[in-house]
Protein backbone atom coordinates (compact mmCIF):
# COMPACT_ATOMS: atom_id res chain seq x y z
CA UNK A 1 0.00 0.00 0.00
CA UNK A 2 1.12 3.62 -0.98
CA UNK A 3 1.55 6.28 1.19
CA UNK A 4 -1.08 7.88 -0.33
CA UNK A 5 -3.08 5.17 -0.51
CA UNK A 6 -2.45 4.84 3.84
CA UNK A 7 -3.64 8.34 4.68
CA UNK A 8 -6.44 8.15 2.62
CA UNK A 9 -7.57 5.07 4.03
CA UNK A 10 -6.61 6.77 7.70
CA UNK A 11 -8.72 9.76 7.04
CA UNK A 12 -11.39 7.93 5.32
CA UNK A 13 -12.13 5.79 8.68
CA UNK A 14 -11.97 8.54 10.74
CA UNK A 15 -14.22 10.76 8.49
CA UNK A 16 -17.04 7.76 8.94
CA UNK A 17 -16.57 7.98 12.64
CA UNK A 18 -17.38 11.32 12.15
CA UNK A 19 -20.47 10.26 10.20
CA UNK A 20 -19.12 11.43 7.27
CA UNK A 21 -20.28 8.22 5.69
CA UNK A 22 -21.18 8.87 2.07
CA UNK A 23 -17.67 9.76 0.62
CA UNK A 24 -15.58 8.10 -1.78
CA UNK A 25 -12.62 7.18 -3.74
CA UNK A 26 -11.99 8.72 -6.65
CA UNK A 27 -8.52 7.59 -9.35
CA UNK A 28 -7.14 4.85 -7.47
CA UNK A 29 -7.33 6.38 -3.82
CA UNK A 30 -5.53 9.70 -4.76
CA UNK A 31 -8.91 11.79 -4.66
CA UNK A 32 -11.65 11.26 -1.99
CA UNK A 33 -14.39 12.93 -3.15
CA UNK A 34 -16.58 13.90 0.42
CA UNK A 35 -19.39 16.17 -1.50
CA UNK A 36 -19.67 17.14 -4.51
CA UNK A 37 -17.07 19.96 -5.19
CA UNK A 38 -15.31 19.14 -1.68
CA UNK A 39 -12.47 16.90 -2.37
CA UNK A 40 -9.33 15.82 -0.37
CA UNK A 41 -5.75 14.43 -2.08
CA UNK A 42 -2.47 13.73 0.09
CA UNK A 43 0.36 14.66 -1.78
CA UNK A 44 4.13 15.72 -0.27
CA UNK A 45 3.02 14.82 3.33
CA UNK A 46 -0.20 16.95 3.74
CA UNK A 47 -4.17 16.27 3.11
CA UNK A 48 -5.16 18.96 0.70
CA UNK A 49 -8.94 19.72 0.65
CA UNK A 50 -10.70 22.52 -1.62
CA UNK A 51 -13.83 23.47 -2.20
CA UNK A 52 -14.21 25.24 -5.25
CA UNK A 53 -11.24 27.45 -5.40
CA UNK A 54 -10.57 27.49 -1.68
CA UNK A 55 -7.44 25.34 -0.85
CA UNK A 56 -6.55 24.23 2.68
CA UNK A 57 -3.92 21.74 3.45
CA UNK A 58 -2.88 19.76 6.77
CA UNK A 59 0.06 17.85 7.76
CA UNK A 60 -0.36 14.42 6.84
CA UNK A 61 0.26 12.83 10.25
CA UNK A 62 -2.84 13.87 11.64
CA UNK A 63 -6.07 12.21 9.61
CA UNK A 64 -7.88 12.88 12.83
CA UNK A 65 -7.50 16.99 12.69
CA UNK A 66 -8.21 16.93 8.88
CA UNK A 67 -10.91 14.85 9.58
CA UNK A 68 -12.47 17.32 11.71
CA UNK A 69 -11.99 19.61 10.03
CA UNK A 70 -13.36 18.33 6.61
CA UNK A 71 -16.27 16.63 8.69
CA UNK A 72 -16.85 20.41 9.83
CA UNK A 73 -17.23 22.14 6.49
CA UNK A 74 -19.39 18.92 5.45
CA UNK A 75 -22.03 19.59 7.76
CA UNK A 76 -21.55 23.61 6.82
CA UNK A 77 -22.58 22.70 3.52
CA UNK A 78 -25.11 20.33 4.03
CA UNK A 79 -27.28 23.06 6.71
CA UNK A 80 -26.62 25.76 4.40
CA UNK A 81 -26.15 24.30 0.57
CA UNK A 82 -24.13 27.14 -1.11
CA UNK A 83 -25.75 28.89 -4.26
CA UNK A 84 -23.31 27.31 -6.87
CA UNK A 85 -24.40 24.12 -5.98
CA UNK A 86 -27.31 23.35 -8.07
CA UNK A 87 -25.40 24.51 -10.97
CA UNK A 88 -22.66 22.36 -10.66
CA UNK A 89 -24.66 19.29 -9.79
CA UNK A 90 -26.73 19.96 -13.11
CA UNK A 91 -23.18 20.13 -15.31
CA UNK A 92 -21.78 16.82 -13.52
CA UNK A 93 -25.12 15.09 -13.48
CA UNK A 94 -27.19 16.40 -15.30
CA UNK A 95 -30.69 17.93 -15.15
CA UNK A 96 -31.57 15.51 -13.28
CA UNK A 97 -29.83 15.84 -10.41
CA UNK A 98 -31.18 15.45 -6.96
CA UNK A 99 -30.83 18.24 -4.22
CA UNK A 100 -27.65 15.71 -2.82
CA UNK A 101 -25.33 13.77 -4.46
């Protein structure tokens, strides 16, 4: 198993203990997709996570923090569904997409 592959798994369990339950893997474990336009990659020793064109990064030896973190802005978005959401889920899905992915 990678490195990559490790943290992702790492922060993938502790993202379902977090009840983040419905994300998933995305190009052979290098992208976990967690909503649809919040993703997380591990690249150089650090989780990177970006919504849209917001970037955050955290060190790699702590899938617990980024968890929380990520798990955090997941439940932001699910309360309070940003504006730019229906339009993206209608260009990656189509018009039928469903109010969540």
């Amino acid at each position: 198993m990678t490195d990559c592959r490790a943290a992702m798994a790492k922060l993938r369990v502790e993202l379902e203990g977090l009840g983040v339950t419905d994300a998933y893997v995305v190009c052979d474990d290098a992208i976990l997709s967690v909503w649809i336009g919040l993703v997380v990659t591990f690249r150089d020793g650090f989780y990177r996570w970006q919504e849209g064109v917001v970037k955050r990064r955290h060190l790699g030896t702590d899938p617990v923090g980024c968890a929380i973190r990520v798990a955090r802005r997941y439940a932001e978005l699910h309360a309070e569904i940003p504006p730019w959401w229906e339009e993206l889920a209608k260009t990656l899905r189509g018009e039928t997409a469903e109010r969540y992915p």
